[in-house]
C-alpha atoms as a PDB file:
ATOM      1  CA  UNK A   1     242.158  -2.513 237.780  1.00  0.00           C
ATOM      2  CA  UNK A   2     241.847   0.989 238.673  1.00  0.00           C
ATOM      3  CA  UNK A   3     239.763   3.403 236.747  1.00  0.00           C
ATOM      4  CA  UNK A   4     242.269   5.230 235.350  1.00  0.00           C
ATOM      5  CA  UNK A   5     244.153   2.475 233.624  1.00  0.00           C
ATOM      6  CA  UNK A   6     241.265   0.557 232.646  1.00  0.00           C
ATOM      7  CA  UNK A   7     240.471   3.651 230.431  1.00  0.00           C
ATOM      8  CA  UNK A   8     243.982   3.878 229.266  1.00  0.00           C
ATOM      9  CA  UNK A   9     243.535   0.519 228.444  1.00  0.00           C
ATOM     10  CA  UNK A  10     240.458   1.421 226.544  1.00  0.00           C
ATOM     11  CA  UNK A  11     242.271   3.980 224.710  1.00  0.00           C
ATOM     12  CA  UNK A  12     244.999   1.436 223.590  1.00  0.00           C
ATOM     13  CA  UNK A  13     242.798  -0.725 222.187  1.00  0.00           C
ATOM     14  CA  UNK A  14     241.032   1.559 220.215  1.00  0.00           C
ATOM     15  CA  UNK A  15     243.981   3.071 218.992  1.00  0.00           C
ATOM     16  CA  UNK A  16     245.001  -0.896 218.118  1.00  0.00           C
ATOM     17  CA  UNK A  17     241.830  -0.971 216.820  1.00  0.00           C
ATOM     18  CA  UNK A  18     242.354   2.082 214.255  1.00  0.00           C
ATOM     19  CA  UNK A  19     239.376   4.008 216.022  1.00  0.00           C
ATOM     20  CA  UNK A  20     241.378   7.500 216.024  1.00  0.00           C
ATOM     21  CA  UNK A  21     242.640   6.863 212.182  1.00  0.00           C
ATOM     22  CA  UNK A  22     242.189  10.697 211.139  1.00  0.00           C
ATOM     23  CA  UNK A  23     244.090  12.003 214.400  1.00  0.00           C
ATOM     24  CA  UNK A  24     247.862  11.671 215.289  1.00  0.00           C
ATOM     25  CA  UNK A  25     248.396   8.672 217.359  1.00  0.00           C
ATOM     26  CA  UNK A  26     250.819   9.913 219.904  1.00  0.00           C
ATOM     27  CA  UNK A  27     248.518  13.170 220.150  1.00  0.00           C
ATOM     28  CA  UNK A  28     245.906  11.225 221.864  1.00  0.00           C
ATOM     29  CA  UNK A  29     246.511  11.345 225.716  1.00  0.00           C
ATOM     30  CA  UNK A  30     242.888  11.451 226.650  1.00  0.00           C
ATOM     31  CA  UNK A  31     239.695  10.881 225.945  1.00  0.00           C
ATOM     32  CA  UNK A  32     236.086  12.518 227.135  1.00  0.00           C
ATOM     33  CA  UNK A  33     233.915  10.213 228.239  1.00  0.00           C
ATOM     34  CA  UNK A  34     230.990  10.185 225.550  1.00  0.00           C
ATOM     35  CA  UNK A  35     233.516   9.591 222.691  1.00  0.00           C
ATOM     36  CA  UNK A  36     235.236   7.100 224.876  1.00  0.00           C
ATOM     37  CA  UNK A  37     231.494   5.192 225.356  1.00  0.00           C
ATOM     38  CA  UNK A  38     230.697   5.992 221.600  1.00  0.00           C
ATOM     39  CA  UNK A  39     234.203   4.857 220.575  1.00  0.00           C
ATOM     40  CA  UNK A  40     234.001   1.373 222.561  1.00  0.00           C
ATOM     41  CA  UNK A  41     230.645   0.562 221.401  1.00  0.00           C
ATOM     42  CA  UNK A  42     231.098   1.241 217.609  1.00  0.00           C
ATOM     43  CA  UNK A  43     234.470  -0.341 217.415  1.00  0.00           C
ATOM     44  CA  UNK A  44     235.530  -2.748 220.276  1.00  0.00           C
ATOM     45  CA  UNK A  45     233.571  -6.022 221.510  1.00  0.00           C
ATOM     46  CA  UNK A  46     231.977  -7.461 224.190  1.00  0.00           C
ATOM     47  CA  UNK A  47     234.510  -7.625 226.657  1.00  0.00           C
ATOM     48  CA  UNK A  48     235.871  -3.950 226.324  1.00  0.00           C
ATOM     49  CA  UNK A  49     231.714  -2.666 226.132  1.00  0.00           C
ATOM     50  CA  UNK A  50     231.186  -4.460 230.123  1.00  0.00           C
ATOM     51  CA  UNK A  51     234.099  -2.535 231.136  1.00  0.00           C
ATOM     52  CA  UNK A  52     232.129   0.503 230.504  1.00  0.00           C
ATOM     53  CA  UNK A  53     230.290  -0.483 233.332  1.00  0.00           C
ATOM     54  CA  UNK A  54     233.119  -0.630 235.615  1.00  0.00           C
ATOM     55  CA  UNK A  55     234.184   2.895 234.803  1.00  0.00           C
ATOM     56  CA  UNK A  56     230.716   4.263 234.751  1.00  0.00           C
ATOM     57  CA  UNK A  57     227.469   3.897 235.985  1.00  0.00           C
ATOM     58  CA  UNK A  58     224.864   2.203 233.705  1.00  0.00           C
ATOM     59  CA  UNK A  59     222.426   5.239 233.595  1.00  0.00           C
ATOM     60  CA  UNK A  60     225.672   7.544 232.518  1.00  0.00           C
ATOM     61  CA  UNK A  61     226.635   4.766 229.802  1.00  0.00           C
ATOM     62  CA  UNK A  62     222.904   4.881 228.250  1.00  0.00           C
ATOM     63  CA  UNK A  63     223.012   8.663 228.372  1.00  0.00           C
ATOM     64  CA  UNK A  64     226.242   8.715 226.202  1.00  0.00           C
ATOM     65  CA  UNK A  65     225.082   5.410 224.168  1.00  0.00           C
ATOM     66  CA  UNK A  66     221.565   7.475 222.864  1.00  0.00           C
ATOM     67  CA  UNK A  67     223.448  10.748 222.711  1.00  0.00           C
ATOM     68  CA  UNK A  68     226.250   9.309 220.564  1.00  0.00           C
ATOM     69  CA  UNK A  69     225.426   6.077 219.338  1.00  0.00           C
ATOM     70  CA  UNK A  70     221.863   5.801 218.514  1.00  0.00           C
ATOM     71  CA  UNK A  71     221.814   9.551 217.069  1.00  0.00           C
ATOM     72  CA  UNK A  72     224.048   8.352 214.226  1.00  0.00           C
ATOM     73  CA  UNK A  73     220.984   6.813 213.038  1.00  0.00           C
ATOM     74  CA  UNK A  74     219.530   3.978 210.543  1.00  0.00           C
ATOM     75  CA  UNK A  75     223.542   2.796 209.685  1.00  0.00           C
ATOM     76  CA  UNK A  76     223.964   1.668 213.400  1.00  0.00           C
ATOM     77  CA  UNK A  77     220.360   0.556 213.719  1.00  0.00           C
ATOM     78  CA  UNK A  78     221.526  -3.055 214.116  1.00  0.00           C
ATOM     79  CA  UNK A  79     223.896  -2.436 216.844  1.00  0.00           C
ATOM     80  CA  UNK A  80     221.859  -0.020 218.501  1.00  0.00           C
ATOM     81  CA  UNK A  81     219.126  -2.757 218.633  1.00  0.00           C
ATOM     82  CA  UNK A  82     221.152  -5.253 219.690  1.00  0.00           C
ATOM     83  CA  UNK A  83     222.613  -2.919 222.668  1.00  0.00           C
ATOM     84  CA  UNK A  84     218.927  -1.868 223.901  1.00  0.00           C
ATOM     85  CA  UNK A  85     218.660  -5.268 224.045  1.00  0.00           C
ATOM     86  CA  UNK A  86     221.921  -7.102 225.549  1.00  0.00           C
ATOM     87  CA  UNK A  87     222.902  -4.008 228.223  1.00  0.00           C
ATOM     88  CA  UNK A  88     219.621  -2.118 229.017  1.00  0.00           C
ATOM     89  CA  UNK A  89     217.270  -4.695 228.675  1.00  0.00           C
ATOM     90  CA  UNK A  90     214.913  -2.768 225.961  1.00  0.00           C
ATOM     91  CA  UNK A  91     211.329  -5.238 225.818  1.00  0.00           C
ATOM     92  CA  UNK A  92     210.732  -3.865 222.014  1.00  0.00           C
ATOM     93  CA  UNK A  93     214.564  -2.586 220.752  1.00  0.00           C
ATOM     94  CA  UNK A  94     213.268  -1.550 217.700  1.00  0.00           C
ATOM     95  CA  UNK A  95     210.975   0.630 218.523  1.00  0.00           C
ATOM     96  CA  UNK A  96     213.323   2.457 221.365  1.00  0.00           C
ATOM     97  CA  UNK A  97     216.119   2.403 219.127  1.00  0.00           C
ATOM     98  CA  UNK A  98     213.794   4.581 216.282  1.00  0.00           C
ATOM     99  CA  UNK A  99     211.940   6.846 218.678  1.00  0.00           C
ATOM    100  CA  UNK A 100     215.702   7.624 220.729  1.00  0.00           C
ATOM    101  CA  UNK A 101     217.023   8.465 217.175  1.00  0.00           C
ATOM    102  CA  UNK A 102     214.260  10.325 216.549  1.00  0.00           C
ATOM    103  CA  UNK A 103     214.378  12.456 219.717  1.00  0.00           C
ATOM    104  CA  UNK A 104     217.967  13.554 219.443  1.00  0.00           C
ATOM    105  CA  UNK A 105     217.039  14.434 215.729  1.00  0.00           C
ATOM    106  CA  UNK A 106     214.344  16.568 217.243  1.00  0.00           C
ATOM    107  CA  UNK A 107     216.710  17.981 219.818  1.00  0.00           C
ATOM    108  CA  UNK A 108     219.769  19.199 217.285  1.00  0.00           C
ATOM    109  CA  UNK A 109     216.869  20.553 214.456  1.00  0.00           C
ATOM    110  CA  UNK A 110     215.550  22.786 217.468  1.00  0.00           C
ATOM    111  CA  UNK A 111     218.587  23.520 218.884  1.00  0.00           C
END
């Protein structure tokens, strides 16, 4: 699949998957590609999260995932622990998952 449909395809599934519930649906045409990583990972499985990987390049995805995903903080702490651990191969999740959180806090309070 090219890249271009396999993220319109990711875009139709989260739209399936009521991801863009406070937008108009037929508004959304396209999607920038942190809130298309952040989107996948909070709201569509497995399957959708490895094409990710086909669209991007793992160090892109993990820059997106801690900007995005791991800054939301102690709600997605489960997830986030669980991705460290599946896709980027974290030794002690728990611990990255806390100190990445942690450093984007830092970054937006001195920002």
């Amino acid at each position: 699949m090219q890249k271009q449909e396999l993220k319109h395809d990711l875009i139709k599934r989260l739209k399936k998957a009521n991801a863009f519930w406070s937008y108009d649906q037929k508004s959304i045409k396209d999607v920038p590609d942190d809130i298309l990583v952040e989107l996948v990972m909070l709201h569509l499985d497995l399957d959708d999260i490895d094409k990710l990987f086909e669209l991007y390049s793992p160090k892109q995805i993990k820059r997106m995932w801690i900007e995005n995903v791991v800054a939301l903080g102690e709600r997605y702490y489960v997830l986030n622990r669980f991705l460290a651990w599946y896709y980027f191969h974290v030794k002690r999740p728990g611990a990255y998952v806390k100190s990445m959180a942690t450093r984007e806090l830092n970054k937006k309070l001195t920002a």
